[in-house]
PDB file of N, CA and C in Angstrom:
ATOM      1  N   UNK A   1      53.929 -67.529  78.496  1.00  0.00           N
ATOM      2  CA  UNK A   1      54.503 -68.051  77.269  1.00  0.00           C
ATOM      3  C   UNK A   1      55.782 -67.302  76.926  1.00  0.00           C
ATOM      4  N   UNK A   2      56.753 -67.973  76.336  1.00  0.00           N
ATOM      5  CA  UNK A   2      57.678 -67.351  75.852  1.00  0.00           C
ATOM      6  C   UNK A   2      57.632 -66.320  74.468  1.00  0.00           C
ATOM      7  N   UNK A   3      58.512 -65.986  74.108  1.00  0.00           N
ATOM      8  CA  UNK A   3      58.809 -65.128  72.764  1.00  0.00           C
ATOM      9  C   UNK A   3      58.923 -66.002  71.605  1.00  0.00           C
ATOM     10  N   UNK A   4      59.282 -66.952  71.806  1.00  0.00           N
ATOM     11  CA  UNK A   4      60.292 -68.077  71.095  1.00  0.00           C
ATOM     12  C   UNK A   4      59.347 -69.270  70.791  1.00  0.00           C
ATOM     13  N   UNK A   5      58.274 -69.964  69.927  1.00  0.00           N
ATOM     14  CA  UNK A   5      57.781 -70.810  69.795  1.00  0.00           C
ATOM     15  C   UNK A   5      57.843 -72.058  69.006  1.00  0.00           C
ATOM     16  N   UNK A   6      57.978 -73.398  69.636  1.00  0.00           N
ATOM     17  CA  UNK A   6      58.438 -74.089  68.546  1.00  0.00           C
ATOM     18  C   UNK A   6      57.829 -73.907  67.494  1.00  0.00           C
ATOM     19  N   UNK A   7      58.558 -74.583  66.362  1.00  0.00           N
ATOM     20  CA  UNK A   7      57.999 -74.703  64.779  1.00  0.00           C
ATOM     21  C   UNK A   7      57.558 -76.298  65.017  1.00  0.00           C
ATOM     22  N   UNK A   8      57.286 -76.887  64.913  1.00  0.00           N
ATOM     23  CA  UNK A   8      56.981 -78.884  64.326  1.00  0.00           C
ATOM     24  C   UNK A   8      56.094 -78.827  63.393  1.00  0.00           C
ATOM     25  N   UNK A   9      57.510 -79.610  62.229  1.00  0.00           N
ATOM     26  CA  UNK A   9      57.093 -79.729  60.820  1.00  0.00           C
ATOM     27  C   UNK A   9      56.301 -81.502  60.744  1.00  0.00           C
ATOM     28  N   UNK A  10      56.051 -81.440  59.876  1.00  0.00           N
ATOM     29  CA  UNK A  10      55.753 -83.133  59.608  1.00  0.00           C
ATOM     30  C   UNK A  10      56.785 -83.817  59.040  1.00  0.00           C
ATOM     31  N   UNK A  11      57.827 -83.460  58.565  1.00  0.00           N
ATOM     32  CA  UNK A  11      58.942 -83.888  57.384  1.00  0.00           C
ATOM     33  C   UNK A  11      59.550 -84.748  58.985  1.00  0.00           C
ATOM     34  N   UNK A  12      59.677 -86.029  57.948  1.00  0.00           N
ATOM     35  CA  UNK A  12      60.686 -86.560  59.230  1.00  0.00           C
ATOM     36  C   UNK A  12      61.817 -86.531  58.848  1.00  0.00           C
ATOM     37  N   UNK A  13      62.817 -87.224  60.459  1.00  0.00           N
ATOM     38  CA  UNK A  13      64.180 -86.782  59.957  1.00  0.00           C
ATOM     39  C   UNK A  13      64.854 -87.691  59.415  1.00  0.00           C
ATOM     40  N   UNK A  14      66.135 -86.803  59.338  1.00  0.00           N
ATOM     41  CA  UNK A  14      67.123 -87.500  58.327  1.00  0.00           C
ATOM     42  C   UNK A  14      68.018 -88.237  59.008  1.00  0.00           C
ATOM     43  N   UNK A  15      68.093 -89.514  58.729  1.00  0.00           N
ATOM     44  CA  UNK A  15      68.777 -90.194  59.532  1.00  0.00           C
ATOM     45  C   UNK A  15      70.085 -90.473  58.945  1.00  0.00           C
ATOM     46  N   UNK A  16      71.458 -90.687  59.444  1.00  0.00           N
ATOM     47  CA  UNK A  16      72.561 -90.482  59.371  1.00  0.00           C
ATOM     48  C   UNK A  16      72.993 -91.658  58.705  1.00  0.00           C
ATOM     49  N   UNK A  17      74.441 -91.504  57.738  1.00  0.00           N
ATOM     50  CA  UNK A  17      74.614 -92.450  56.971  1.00  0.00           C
ATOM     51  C   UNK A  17      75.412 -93.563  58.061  1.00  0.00           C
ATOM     52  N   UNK A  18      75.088 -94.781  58.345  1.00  0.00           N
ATOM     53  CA  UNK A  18      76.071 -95.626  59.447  1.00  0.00           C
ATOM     54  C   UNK A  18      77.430 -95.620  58.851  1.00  0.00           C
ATOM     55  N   UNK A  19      78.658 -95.173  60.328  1.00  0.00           N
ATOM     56  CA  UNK A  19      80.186 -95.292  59.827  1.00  0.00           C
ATOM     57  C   UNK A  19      80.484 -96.819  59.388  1.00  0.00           C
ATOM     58  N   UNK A  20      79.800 -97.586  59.565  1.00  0.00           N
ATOM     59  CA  UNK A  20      80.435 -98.538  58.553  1.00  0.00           C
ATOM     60  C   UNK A  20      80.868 -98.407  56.875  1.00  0.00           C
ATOM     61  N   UNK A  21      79.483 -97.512  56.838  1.00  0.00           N
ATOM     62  CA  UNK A  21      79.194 -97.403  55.669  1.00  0.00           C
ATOM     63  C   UNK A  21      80.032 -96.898  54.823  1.00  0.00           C
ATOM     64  N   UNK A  22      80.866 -95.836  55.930  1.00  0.00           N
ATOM     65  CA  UNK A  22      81.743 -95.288  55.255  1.00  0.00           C
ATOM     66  C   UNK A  22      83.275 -95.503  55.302  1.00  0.00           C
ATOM     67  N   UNK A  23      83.651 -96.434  55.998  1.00  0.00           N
ATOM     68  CA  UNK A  23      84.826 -97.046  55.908  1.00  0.00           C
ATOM     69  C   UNK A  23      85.557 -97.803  54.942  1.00  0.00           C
ATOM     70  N   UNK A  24      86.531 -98.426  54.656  1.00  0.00           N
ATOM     71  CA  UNK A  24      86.777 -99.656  53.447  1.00  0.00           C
ATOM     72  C   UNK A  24      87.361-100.699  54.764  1.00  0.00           C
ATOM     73  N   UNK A  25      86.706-101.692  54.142  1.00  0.00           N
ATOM     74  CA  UNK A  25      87.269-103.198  54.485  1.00  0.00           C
ATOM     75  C   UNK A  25      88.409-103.339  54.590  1.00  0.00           C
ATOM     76  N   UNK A  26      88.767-104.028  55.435  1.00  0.00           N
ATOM     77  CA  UNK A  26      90.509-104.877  55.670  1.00  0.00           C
ATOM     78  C   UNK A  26      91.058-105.315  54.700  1.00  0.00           C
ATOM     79  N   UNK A  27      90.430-105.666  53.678  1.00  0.00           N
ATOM     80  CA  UNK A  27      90.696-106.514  52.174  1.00  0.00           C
ATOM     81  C   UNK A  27      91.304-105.161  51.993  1.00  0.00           C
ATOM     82  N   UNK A  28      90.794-103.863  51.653  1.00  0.00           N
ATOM     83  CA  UNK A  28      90.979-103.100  50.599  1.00  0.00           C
ATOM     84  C   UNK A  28      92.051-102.361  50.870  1.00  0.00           C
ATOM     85  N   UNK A  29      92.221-102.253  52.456  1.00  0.00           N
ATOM     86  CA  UNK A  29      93.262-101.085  52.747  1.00  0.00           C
ATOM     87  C   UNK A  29      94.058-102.077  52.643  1.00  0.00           C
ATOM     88  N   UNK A  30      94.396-103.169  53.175  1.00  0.00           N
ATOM     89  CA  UNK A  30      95.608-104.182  52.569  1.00  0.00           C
ATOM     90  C   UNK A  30      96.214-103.873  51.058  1.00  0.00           C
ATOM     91  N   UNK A  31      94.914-103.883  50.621  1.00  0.00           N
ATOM     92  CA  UNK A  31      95.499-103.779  49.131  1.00  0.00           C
ATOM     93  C   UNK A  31      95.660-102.368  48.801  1.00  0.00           C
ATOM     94  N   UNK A  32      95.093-101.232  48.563  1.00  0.00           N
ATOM     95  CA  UNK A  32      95.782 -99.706  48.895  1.00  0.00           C
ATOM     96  C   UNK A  32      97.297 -99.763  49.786  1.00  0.00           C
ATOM     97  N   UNK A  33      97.155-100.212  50.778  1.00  0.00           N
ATOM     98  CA  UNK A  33      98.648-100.164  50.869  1.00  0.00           C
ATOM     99  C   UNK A  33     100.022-101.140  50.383  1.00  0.00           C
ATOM    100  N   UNK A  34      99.623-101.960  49.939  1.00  0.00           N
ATOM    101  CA  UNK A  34     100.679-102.766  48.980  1.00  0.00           C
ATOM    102  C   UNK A  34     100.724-101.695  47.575  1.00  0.00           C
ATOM    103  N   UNK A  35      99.383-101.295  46.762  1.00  0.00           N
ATOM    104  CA  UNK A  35      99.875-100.364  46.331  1.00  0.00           C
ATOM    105  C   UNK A  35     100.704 -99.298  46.420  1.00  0.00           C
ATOM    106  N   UNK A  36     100.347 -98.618  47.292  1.00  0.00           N
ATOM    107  CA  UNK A  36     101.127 -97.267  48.024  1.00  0.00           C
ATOM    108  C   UNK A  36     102.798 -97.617  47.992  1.00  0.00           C
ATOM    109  N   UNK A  37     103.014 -98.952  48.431  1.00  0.00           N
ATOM    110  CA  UNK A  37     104.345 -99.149  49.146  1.00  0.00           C
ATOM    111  C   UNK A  37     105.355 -99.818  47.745  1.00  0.00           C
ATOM    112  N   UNK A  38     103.919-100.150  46.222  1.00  0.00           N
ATOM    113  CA  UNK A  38     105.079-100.891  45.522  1.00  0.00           C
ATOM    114  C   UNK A  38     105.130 -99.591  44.137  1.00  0.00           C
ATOM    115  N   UNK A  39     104.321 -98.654  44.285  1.00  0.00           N
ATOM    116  CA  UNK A  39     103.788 -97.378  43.103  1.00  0.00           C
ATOM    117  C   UNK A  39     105.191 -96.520  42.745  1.00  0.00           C
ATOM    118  N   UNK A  40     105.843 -96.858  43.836  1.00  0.00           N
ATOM    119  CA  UNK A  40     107.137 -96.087  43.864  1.00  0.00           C
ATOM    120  C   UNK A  40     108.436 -96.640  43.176  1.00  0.00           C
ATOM    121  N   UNK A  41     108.641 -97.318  43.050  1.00  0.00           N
ATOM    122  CA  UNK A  41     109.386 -98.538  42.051  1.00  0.00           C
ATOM    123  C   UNK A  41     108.941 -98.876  41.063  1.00  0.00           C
ATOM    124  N   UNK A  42     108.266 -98.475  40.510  1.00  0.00           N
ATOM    125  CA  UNK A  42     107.638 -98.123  38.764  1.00  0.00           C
ATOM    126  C   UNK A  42     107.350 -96.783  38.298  1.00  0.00           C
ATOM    127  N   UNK A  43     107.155 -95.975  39.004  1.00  0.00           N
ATOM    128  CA  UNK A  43     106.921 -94.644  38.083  1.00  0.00           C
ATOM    129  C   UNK A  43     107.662 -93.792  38.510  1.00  0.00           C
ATOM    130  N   UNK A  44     107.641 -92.523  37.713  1.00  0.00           N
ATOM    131  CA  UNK A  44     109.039 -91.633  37.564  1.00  0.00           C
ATOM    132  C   UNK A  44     108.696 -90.844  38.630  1.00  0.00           C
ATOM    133  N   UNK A  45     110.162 -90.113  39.068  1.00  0.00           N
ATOM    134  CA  UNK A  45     109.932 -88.809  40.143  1.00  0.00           C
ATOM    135  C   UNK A  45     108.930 -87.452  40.337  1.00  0.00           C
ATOM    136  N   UNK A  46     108.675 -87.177  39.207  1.00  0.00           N
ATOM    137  CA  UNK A  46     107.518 -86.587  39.257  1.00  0.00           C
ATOM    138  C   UNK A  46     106.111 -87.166  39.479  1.00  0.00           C
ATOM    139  N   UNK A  47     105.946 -88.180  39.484  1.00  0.00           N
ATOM    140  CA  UNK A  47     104.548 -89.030  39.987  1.00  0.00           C
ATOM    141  C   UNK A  47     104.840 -89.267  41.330  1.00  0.00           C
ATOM    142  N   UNK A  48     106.043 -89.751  41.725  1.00  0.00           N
ATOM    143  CA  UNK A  48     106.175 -89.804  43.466  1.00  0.00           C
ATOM    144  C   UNK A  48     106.096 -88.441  43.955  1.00  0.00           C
ATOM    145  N   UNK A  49     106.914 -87.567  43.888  1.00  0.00           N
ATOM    146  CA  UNK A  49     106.720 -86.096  43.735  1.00  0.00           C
ATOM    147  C   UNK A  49     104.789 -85.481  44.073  1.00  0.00           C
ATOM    148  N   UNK A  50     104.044 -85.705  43.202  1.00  0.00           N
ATOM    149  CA  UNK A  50     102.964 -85.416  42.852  1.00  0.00           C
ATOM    150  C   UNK A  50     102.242 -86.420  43.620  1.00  0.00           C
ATOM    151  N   UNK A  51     102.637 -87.758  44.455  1.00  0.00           N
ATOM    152  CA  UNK A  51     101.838 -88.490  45.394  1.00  0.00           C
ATOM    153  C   UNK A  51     102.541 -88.000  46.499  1.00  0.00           C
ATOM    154  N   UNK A  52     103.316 -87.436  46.812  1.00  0.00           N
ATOM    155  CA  UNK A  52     103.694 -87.130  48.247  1.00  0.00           C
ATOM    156  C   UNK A  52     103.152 -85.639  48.411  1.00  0.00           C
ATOM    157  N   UNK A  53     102.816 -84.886  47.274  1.00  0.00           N
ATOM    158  CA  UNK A  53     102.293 -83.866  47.935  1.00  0.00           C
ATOM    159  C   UNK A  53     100.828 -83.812  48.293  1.00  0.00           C
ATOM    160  N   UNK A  54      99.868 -84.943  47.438  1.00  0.00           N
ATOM    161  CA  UNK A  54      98.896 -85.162  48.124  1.00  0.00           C
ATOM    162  C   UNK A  54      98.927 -85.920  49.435  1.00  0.00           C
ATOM    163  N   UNK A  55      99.674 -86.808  50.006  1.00  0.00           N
ATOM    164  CA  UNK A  55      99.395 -87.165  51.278  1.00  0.00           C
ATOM    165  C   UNK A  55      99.833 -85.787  52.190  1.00  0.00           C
ATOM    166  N   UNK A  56     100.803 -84.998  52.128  1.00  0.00           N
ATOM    167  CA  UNK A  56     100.971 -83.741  52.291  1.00  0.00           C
ATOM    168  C   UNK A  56      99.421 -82.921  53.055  1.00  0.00           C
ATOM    169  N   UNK A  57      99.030 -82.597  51.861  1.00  0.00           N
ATOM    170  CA  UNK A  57      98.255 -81.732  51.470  1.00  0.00           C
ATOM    171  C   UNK A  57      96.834 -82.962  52.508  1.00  0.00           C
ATOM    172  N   UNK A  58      96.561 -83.696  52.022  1.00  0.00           N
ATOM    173  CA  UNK A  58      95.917 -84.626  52.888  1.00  0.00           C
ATOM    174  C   UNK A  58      95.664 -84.404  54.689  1.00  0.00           C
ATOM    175  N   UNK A  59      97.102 -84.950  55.081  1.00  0.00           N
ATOM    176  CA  UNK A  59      97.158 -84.640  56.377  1.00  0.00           C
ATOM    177  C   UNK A  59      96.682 -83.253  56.762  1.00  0.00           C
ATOM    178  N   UNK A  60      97.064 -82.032  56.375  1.00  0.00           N
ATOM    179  CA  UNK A  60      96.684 -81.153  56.039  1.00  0.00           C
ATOM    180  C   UNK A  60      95.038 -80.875  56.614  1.00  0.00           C
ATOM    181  N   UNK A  61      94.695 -81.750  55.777  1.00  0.00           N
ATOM    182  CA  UNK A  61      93.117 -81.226  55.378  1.00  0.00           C
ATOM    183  C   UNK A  61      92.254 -82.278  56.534  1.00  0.00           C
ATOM    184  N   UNK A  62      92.925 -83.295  56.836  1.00  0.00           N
ATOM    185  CA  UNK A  62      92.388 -84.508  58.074  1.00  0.00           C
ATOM    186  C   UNK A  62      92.641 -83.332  59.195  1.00  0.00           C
ATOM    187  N   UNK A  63      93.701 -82.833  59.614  1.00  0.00           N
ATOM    188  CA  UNK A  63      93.703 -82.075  60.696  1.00  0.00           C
ATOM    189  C   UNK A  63      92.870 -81.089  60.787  1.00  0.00           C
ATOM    190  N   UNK A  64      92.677 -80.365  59.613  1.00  0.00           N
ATOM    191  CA  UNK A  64      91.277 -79.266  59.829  1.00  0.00           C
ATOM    192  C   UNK A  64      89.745 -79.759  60.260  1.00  0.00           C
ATOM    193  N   UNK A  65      90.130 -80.928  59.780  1.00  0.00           N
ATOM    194  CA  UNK A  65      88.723 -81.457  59.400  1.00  0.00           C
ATOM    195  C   UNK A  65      88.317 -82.399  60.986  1.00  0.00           C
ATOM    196  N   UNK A  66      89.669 -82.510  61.732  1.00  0.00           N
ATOM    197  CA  UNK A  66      89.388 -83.262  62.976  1.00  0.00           C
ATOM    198  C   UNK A  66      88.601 -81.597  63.979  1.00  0.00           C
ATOM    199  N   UNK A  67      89.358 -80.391  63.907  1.00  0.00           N
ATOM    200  CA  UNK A  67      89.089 -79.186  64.631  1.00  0.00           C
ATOM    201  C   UNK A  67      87.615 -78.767  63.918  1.00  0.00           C
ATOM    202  N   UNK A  68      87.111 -78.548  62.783  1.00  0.00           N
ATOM    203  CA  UNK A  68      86.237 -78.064  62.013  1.00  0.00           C
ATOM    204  C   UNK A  68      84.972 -79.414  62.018  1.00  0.00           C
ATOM    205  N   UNK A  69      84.960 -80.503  61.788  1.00  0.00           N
ATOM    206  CA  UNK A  69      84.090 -81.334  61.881  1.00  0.00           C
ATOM    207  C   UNK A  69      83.729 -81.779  62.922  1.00  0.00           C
ATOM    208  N   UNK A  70      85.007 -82.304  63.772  1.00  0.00           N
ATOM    209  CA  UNK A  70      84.897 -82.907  65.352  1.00  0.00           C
ATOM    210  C   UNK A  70      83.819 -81.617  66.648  1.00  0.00           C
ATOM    211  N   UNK A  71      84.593 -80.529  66.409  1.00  0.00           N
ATOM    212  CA  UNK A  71      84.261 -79.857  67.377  1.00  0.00           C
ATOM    213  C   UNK A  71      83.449 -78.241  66.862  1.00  0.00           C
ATOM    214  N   UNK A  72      83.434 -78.299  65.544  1.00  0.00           N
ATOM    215  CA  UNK A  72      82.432 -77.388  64.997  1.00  0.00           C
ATOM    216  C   UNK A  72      82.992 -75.855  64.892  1.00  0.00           C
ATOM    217  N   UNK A  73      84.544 -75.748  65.571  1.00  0.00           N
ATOM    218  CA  UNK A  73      85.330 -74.664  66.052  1.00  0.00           C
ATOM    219  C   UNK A  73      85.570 -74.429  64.055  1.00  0.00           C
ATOM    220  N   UNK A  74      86.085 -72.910  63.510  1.00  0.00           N
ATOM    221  CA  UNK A  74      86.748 -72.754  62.677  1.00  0.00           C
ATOM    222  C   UNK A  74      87.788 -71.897  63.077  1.00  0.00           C
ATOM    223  N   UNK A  75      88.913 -72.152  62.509  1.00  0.00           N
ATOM    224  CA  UNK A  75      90.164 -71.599  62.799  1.00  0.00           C
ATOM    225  C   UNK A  75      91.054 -71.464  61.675  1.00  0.00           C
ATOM    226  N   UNK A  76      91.952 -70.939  61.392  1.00  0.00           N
ATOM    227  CA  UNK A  76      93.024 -70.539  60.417  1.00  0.00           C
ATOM    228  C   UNK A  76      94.452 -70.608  61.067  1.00  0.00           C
ATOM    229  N   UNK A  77      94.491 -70.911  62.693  1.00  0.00           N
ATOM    230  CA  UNK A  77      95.942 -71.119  62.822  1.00  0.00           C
ATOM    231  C   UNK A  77      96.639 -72.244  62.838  1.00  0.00           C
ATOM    232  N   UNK A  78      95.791 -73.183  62.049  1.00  0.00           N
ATOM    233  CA  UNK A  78      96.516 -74.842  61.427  1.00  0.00           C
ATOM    234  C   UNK A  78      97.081 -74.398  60.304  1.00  0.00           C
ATOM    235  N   UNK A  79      96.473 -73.387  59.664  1.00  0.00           N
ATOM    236  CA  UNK A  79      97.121 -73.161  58.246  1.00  0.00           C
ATOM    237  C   UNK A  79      98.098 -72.242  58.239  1.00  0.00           C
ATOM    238  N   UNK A  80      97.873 -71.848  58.997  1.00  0.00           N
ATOM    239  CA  UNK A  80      99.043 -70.582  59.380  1.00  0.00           C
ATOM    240  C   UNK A  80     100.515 -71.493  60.011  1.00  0.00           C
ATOM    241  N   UNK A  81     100.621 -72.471  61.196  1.00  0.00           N
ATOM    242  CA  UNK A  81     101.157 -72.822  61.293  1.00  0.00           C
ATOM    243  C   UNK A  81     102.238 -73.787  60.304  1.00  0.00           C
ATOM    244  N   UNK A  82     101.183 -74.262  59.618  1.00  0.00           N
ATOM    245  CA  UNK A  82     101.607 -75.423  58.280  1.00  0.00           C
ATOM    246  C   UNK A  82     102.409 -74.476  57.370  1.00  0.00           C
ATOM    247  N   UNK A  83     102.036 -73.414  56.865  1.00  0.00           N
ATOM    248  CA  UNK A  83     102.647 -72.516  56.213  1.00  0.00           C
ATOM    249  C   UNK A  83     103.944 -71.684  56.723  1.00  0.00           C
ATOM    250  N   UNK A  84     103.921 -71.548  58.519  1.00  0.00           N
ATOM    251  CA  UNK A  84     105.426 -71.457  58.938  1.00  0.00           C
ATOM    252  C   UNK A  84     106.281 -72.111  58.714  1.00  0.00           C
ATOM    253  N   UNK A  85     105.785 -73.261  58.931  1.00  0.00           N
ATOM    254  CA  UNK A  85     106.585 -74.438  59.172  1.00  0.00           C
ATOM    255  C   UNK A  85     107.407 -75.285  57.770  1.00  0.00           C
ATOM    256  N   UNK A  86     106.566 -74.793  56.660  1.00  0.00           N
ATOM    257  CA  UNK A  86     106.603 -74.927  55.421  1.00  0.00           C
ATOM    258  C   UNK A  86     107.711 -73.696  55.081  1.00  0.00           C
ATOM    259  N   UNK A  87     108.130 -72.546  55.586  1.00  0.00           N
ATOM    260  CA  UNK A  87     108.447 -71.555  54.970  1.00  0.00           C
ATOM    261  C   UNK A  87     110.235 -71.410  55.657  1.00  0.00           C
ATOM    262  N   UNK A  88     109.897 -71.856  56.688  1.00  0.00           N
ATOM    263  CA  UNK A  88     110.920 -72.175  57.572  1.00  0.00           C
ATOM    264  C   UNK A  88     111.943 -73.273  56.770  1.00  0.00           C
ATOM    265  N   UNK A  89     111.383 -74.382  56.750  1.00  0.00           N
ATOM    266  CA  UNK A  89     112.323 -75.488  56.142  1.00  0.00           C
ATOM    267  C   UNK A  89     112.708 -74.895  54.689  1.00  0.00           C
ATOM    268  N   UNK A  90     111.991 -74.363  54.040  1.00  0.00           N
ATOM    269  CA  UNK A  90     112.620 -73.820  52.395  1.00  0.00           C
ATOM    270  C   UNK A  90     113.416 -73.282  52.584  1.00  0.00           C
ATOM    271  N   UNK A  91     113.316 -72.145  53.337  1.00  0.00           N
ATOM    272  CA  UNK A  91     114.501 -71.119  54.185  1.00  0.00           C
ATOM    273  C   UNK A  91     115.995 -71.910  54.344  1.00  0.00           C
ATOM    274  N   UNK A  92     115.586 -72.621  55.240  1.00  0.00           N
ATOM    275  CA  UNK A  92     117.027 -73.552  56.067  1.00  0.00           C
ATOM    276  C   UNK A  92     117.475 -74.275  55.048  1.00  0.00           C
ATOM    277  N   UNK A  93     116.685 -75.149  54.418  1.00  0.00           N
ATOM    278  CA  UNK A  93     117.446 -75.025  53.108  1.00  0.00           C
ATOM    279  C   UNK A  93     118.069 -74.692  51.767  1.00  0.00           C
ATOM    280  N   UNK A  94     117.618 -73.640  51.252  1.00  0.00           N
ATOM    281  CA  UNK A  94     117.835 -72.953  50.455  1.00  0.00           C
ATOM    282  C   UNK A  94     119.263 -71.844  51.100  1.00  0.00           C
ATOM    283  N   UNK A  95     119.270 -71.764  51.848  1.00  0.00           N
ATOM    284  CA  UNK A  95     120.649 -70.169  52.306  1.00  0.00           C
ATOM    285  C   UNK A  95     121.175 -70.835  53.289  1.00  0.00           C
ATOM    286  N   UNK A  96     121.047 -71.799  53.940  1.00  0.00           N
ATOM    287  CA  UNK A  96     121.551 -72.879  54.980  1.00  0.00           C
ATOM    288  C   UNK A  96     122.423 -73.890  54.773  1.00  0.00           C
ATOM    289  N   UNK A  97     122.025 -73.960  53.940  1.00  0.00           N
ATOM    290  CA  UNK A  97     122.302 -75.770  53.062  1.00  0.00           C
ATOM    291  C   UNK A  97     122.241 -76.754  54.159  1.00  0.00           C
ATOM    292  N   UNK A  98     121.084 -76.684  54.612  1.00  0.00           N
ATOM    293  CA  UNK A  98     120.898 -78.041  55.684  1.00  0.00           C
ATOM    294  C   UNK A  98     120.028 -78.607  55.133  1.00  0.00           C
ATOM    295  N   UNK A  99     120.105 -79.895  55.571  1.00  0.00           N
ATOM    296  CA  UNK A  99     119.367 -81.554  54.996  1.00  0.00           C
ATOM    297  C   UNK A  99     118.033 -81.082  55.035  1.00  0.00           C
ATOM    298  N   UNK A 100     117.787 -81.739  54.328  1.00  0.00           N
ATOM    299  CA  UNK A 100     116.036 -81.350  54.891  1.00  0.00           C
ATOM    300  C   UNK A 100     115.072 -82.067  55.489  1.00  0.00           C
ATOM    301  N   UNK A 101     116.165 -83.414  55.537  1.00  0.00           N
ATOM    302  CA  UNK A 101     115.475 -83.844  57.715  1.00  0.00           C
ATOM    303  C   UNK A 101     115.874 -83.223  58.334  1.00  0.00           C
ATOM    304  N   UNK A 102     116.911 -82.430  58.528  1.00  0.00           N
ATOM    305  CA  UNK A 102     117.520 -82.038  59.828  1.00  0.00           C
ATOM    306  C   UNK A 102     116.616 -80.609  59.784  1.00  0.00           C
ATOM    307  N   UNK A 103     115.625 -80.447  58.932  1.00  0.00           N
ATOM    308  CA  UNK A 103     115.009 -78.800  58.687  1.00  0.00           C
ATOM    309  C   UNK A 103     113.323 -79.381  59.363  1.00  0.00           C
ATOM    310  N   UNK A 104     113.536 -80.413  59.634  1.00  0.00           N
ATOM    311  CA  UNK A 104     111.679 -81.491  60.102  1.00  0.00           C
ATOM    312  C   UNK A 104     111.695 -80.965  61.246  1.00  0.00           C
ATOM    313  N   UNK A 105     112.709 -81.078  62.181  1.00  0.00           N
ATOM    314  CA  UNK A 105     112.115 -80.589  63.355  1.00  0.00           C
ATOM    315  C   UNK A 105     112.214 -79.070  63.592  1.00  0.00           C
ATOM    316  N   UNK A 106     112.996 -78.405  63.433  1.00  0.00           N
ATOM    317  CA  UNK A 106     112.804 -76.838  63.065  1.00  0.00           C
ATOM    318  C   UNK A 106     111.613 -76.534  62.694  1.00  0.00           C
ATOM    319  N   UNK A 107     111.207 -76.939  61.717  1.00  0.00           N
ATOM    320  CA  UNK A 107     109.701 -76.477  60.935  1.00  0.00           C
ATOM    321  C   UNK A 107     108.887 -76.925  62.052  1.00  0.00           C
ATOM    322  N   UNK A 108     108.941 -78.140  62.597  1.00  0.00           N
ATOM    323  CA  UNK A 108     107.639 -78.694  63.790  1.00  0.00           C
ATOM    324  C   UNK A 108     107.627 -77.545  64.558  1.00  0.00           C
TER     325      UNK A 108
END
């Protein structure tokens, strides 16, 4: 015999929520993105401002979440990188005076 013995509980298991379940319909993202694309032509710069840093911040958090959920790995050099890359373009523009597309691929 080994050291190591199973446990078997009676509790059964938990069965997983189906990805349908968790998706939205074709209807809806249609309509989320007609929003998205018309939100910007009615409200002021600080609300676009304040929606671009959540898709920002978003992508962000999808990429951790593809390394951290997908493959169970945890890491800190997505954030580290995001934060170069972030620190870099303020840089180039601020004492540079370069565009700050032309600071997108620098930061990449």
């Amino acid at each position: 015999m080994s050291a190591v013995q199973e446990v078997v509980t009676g509790a059964p298991a938990v069965e997983a929520v189906p990805k349908r379940a968790m998706t939205l319909g074709v209807g809806t993202s249609l309509i989320m993105l007609a929003l998205l694309i018309l939100v910007p032509l009615f409200v002021k710069n600080f609300i676009i401002f304040q929606l671009t840093m959540l898709l920002v911040y978003g992508l962000a958090v999808l990429a951790l979440n593809i390394l951290t959920g997908g493959s169970g790995q945890f890491s800190l050099g997505q954030s580290a990188f995001y934060a170069v890359g972030a620190y870099t373009s303020a840089i180039l523009m601020e004492h540079a005076d370069i565009n700050y597309l032309l600071t997108l691929p620098v930061a990449g």
